[in-house]
C-alpha atoms as a PDB file:
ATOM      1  CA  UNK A   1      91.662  70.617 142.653  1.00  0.00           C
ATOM      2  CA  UNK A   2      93.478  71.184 139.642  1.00  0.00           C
ATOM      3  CA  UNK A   3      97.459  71.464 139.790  1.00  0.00           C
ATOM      4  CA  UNK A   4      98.893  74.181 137.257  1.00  0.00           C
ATOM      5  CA  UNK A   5     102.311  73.825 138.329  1.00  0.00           C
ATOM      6  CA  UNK A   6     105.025  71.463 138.019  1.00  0.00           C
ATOM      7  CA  UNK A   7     107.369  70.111 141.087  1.00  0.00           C
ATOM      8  CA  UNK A   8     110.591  71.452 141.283  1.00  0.00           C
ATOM      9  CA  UNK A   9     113.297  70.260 143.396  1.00  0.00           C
ATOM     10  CA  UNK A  10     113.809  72.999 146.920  1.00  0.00           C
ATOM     11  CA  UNK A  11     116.985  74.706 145.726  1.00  0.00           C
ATOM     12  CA  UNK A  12     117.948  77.433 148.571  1.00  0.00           C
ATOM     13  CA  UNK A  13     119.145  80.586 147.469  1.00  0.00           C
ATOM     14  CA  UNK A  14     121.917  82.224 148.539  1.00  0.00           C
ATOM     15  CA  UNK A  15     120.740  85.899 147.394  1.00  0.00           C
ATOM     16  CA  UNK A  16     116.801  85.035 147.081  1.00  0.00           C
ATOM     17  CA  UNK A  17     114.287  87.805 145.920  1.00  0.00           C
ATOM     18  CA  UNK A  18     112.405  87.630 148.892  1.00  0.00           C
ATOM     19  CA  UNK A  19     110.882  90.794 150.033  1.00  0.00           C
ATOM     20  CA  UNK A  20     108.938  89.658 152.656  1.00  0.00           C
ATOM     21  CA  UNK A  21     107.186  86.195 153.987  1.00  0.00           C
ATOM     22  CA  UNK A  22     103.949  86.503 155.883  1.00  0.00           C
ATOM     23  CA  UNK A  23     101.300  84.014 157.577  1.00  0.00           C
ATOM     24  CA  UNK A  24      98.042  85.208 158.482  1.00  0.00           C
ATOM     25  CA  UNK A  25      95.473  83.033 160.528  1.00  0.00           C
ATOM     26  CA  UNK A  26      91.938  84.556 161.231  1.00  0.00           C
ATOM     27  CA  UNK A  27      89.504  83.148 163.907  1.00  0.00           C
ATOM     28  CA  UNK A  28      86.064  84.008 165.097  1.00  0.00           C
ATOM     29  CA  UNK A  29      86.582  87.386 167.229  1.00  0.00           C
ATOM     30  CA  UNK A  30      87.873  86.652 170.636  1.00  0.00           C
ATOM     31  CA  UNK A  31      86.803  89.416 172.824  1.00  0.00           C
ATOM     32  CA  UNK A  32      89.369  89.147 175.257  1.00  0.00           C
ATOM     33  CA  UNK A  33      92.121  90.277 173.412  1.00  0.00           C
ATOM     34  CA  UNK A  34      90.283  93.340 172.523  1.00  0.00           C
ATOM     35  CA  UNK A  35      89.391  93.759 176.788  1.00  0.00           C
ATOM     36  CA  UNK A  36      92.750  92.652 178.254  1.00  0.00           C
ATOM     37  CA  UNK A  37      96.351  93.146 176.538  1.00  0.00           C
ATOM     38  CA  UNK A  38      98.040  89.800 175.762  1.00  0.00           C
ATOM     39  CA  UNK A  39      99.760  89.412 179.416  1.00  0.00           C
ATOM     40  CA  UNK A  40      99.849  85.782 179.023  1.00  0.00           C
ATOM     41  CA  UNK A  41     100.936  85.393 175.538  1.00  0.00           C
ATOM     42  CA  UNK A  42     103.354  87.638 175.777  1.00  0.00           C
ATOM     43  CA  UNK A  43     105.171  85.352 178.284  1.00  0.00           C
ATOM     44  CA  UNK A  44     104.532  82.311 176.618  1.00  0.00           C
ATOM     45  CA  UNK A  45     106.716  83.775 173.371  1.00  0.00           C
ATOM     46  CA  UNK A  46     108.974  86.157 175.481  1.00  0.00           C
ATOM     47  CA  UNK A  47     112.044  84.145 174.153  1.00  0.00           C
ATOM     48  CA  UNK A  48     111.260  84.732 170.181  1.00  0.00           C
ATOM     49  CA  UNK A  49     109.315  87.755 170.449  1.00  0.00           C
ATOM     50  CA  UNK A  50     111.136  90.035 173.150  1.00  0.00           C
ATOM     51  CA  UNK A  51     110.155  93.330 171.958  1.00  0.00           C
ATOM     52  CA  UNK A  52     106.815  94.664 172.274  1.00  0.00           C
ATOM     53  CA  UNK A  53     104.479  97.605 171.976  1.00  0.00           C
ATOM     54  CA  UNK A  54     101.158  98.740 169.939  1.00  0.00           C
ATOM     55  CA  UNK A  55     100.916  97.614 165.730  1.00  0.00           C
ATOM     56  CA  UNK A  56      98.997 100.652 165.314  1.00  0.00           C
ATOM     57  CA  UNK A  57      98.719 103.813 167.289  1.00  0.00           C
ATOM     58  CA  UNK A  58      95.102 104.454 166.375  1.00  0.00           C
ATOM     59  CA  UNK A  59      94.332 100.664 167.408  1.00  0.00           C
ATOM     60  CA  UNK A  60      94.470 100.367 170.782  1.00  0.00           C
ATOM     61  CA  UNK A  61      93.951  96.195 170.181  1.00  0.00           C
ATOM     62  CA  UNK A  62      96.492  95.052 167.673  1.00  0.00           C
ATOM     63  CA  UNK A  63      99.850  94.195 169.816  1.00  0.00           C
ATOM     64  CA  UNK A  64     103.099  93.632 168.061  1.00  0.00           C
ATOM     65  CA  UNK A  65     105.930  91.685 169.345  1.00  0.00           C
ATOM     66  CA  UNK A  66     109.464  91.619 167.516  1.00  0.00           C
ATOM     67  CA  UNK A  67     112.573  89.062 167.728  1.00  0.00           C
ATOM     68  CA  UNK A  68     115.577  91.180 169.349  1.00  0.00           C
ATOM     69  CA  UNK A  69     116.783  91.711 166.001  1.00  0.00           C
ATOM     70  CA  UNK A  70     113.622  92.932 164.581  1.00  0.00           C
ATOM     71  CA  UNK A  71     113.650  90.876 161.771  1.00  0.00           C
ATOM     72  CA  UNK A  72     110.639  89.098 162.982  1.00  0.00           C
ATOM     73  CA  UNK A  73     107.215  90.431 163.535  1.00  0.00           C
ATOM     74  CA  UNK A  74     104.196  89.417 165.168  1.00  0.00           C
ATOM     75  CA  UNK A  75     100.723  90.837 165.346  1.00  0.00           C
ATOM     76  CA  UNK A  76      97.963  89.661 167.566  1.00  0.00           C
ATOM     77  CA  UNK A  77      93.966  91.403 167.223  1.00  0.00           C
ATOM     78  CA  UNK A  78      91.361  89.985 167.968  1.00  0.00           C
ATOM     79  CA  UNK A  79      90.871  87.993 164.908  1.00  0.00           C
ATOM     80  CA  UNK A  80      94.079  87.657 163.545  1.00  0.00           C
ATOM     81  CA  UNK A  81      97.687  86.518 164.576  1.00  0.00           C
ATOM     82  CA  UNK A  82     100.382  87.436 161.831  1.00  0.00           C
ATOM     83  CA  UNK A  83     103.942  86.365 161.792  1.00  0.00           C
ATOM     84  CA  UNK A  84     105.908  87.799 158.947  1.00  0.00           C
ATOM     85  CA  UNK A  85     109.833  88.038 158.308  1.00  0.00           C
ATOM     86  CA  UNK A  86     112.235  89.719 156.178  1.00  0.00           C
ATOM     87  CA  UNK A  87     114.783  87.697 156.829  1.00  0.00           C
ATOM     88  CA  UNK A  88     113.664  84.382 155.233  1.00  0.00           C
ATOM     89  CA  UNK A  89     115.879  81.495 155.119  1.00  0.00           C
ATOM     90  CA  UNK A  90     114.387  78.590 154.823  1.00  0.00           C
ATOM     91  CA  UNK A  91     110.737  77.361 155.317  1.00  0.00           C
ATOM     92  CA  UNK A  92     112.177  74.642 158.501  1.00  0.00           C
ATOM     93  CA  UNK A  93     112.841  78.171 160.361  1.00  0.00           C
ATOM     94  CA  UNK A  94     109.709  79.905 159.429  1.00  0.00           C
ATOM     95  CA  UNK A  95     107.480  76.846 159.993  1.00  0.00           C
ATOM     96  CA  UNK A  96     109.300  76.704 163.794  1.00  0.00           C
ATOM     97  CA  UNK A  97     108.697  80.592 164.535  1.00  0.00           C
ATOM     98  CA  UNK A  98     104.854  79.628 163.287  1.00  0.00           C
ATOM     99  CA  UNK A  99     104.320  76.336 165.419  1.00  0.00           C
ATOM    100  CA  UNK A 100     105.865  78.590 168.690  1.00  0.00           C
ATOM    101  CA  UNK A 101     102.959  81.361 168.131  1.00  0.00           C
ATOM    102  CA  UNK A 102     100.220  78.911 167.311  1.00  0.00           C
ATOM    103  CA  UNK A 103     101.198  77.027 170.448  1.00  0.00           C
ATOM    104  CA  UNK A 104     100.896  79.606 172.752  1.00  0.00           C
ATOM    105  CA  UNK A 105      98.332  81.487 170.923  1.00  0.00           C
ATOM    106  CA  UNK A 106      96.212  77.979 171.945  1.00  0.00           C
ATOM    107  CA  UNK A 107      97.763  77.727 175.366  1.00  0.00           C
ATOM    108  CA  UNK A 108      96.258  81.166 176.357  1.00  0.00           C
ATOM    109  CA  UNK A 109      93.317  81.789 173.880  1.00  0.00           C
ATOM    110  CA  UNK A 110      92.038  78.089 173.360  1.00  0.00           C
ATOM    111  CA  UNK A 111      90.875  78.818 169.396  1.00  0.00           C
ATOM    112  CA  UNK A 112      88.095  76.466 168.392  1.00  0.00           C
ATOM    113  CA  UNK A 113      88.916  77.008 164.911  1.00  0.00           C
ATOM    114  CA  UNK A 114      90.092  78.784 162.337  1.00  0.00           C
ATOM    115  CA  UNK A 115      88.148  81.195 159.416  1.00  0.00           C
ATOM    116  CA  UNK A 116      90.662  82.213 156.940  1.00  0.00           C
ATOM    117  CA  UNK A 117      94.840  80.390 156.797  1.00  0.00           C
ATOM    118  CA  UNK A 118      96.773  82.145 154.202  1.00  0.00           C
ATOM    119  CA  UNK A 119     100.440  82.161 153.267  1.00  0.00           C
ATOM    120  CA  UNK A 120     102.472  84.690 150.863  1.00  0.00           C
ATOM    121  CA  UNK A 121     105.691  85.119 149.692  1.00  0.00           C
ATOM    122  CA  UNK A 122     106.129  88.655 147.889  1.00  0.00           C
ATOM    123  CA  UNK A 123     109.553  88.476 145.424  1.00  0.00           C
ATOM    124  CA  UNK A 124     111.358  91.834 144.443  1.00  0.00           C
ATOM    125  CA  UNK A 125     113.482  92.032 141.621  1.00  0.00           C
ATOM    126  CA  UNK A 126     115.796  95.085 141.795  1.00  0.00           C
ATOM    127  CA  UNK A 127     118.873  96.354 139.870  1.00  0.00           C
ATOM    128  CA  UNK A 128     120.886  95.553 142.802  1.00  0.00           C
ATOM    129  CA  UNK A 129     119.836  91.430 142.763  1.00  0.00           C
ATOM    130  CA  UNK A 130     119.371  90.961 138.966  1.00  0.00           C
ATOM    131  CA  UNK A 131     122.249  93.247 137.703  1.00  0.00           C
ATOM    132  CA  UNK A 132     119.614  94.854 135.100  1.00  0.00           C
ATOM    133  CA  UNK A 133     118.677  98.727 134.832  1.00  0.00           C
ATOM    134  CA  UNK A 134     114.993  99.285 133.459  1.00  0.00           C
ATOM    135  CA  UNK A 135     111.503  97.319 134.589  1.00  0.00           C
ATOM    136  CA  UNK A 136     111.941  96.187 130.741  1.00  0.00           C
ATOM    137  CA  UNK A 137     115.424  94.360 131.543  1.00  0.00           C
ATOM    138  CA  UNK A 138     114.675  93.313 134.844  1.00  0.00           C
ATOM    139  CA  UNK A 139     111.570  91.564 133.350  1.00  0.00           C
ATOM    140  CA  UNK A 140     113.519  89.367 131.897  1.00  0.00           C
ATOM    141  CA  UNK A 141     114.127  87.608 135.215  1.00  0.00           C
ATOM    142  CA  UNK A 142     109.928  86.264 134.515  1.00  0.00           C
ATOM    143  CA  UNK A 143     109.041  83.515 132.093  1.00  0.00           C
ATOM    144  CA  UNK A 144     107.677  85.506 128.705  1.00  0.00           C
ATOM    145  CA  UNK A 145     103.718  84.663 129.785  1.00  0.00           C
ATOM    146  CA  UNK A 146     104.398  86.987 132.025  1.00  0.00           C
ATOM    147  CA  UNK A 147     106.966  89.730 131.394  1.00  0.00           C
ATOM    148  CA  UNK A 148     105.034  90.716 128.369  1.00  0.00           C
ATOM    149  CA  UNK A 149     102.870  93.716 129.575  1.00  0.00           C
ATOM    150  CA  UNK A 150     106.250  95.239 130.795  1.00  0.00           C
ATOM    151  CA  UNK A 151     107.734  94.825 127.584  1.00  0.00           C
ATOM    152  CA  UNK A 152     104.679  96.361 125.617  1.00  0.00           C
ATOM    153  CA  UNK A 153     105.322 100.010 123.858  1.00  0.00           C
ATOM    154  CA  UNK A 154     101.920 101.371 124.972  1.00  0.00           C
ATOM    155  CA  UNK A 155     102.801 100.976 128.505  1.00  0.00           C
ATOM    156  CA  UNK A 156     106.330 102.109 128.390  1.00  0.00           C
ATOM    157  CA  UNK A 157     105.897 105.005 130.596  1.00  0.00           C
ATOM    158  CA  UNK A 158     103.510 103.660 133.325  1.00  0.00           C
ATOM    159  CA  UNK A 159     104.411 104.326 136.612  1.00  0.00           C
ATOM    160  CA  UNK A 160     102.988 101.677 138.221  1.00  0.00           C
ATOM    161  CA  UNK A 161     101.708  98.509 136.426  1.00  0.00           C
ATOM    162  CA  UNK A 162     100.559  95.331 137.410  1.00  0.00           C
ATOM    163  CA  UNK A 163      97.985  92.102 136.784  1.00  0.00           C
ATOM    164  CA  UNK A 164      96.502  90.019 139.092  1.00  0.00           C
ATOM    165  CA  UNK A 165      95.514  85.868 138.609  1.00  0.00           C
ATOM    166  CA  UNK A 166      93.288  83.941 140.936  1.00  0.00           C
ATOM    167  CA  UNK A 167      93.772  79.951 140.520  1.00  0.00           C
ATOM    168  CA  UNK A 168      92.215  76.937 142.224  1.00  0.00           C
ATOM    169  CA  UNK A 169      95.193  75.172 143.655  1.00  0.00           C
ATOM    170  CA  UNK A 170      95.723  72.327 145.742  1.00  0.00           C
ATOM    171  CA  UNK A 171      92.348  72.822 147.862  1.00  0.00           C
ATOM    172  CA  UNK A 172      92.903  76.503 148.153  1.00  0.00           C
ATOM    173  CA  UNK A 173      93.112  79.270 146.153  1.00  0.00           C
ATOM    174  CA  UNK A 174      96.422  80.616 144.887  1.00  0.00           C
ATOM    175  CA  UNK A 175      97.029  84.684 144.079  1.00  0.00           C
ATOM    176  CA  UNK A 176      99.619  85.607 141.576  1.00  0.00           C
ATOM    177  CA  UNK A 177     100.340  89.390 141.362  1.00  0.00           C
ATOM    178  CA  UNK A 178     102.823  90.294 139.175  1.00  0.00           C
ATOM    179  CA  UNK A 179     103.834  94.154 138.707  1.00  0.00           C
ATOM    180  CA  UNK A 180     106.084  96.960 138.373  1.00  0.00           C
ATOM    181  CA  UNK A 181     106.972  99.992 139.315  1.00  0.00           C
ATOM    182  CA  UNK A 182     109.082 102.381 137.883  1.00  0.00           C
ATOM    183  CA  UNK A 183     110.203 104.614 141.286  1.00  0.00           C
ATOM    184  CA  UNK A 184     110.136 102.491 144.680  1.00  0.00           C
ATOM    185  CA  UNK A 185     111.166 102.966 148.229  1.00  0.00           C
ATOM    186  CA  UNK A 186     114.598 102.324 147.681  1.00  0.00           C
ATOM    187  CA  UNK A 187     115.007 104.695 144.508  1.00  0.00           C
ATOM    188  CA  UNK A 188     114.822 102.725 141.221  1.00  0.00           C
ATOM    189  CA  UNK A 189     112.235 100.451 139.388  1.00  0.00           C
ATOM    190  CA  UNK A 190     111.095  97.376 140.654  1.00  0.00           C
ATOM    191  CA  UNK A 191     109.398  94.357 139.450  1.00  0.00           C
ATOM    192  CA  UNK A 192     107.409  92.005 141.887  1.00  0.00           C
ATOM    193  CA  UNK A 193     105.851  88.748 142.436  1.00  0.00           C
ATOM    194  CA  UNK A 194     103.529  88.643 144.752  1.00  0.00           C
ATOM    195  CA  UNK A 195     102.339  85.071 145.515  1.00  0.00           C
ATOM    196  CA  UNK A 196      99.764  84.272 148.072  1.00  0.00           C
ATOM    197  CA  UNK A 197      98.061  81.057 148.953  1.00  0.00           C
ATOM    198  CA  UNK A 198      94.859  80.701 151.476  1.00  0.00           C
ATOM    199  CA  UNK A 199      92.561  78.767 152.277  1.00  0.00           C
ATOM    200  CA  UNK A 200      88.631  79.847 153.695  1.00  0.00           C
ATOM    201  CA  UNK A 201      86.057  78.077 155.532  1.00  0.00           C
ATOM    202  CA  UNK A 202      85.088  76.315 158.820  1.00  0.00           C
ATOM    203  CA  UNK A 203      88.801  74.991 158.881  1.00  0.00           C
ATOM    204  CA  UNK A 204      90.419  72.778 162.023  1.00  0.00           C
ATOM    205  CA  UNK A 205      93.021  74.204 164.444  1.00  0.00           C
ATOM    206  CA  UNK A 206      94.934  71.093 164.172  1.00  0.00           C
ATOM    207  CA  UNK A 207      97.572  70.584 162.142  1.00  0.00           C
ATOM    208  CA  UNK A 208      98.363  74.054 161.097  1.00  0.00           C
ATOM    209  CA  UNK A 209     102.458  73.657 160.326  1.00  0.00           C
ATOM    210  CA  UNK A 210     101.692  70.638 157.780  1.00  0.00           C
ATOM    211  CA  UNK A 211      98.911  72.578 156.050  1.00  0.00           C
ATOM    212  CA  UNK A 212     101.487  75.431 155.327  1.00  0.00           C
ATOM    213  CA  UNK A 213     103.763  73.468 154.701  1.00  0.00           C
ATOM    214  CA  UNK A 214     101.798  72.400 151.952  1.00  0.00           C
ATOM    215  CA  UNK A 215     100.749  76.161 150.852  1.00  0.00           C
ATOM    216  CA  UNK A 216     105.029  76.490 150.461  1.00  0.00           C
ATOM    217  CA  UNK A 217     105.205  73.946 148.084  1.00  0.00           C
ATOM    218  CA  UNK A 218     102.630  75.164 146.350  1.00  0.00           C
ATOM    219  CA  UNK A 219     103.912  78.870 146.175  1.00  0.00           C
ATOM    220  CA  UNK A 220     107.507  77.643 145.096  1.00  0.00           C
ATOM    221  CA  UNK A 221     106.475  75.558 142.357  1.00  0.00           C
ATOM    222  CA  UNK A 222     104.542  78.630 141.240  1.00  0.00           C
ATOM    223  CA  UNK A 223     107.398  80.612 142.117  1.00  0.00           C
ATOM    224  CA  UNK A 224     109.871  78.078 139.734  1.00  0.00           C
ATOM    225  CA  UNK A 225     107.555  78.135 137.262  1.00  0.00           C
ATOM    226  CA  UNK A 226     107.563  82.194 136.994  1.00  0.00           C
ATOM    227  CA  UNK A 227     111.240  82.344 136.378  1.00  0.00           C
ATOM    228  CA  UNK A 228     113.036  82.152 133.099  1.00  0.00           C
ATOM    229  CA  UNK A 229     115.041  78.648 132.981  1.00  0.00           C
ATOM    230  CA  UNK A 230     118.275  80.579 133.162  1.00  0.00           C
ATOM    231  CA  UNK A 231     117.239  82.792 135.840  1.00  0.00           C
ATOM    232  CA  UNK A 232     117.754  80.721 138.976  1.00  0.00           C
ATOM    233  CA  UNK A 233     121.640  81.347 138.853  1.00  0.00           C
ATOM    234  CA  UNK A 234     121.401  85.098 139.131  1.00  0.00           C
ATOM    235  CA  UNK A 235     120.008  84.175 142.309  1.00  0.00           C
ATOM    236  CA  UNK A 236     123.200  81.927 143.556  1.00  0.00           C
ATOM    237  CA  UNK A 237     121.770  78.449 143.530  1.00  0.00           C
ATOM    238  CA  UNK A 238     122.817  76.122 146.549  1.00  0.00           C
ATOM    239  CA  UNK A 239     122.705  72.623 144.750  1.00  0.00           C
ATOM    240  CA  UNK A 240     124.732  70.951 147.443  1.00  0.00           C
ATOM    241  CA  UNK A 241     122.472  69.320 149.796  1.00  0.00           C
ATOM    242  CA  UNK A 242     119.276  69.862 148.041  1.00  0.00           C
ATOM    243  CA  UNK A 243     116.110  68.430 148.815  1.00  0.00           C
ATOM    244  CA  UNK A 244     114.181  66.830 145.719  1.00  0.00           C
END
């Protein structure tokens, strides 16, 4: 498959964009989970995932479990597991959280193999983390290619405006949203960049960490490449110790 993307050195952040980080695996259904609640799992992760209680009051079969701090989520149905965070770091501590659920999600469920593996990293960009004011300004953060529909007169007063690019990438397919909005959650406008990478099919159990590990590099090349050359230091670049 094609690569669109150039390799960038891992620079950590020290005030990253990151919104939220989320792995999804899907499987053929196991009925099991929808019969019995996860008794056994829960044990198994008990010393990440302390916390637990229903995803979804209407859903009587999606279980959530959260780290004591709550920063850490997972969600187990019957044809899903879903770890997400937001409270990112680095991908060494995501990747660990991710090899502790598929190890016990194995342990107790025995998964013959996996339907759907997909990895996303969604980026705000806020007043507070880029020091601008309007979606215009904050933009500016983006490489032109993209910024341009938020710069564009016609759509000056949109509320909500974004565009959506599907790429074949590295084996997989790679989702770039990229969008605005001019009132969020937290009160002002926001601009995002949503970046998801998955891969469908008959697809092995083995070897799951290294295959996502893969789907990062991916994303953060595609991530680099989004940003305007200068844009890296509003974000507090760690240079010291960098992997290349």
């Amino acid at each position: 498959m094609a690569q669109h993307f150039p390799q960038y050195p891992d620079v950590p952040l020290e005030q990253a964009p990151l919104g939220e980080v989320i792995c999804q695996v899907r499987f053929s259904p196991i009925f099991r989970i929808a019969s019995d609640p996860p008794s056994d799992l829960q044990e198994a992760i008990l010393e990440w995932f302390p916390e637990a209680s229903l995803a979804d009051d209407a859903d009587p079969h999606l279980f959530q479990f959260l780290s004591h701090d709550a920063g850490w989520a997972l969600r187990i149905g019957f044809e899903a597991f879903t770890l997400s965070t937001r409270r990112y770091t680095v991908w060494d501590e995501f990747s660990a959280y991710l090899a502790v659920v598929q190890n016990a999600m194995q342990q107790v469920y025995r998964i013959p193999s996996y339907r759907r593996i997909g990895l996303r990293y969604v980026n705000v960009f806020t007043p507070a983390n880029t020091g601008r004011e309007s979606i215009a300004e904050i933009s500016d953060v983006l490489r032109s290619e993209l910024a341009l529909p938020f710069r564009t007169e016609a759509f000056a007063d949109a509320s909500e405006l974004a565009t959506h690019v599907l790429l074949n990438e590295s084996g997989g397919t790679l989702a770039m949203r990229v969008g605005a909005q001019s009132s969020s959650v937290a009160g002002g406008p926001v601009v995002f960049l949503d970046l998801d990478f998955y891969v469908e099919g008959l697809l092995s159990t083995d070897g799951l960490i290294e295959r996502c590990t893969e789907y990062h590099d991916t994303i953060y090349n595609a991530f680099r490449w989004s940003l305007n050359p200068e844009t890296l230091n509003v974000f507090g670049p760690v240079t010291k110790g960098a992997s290349e």
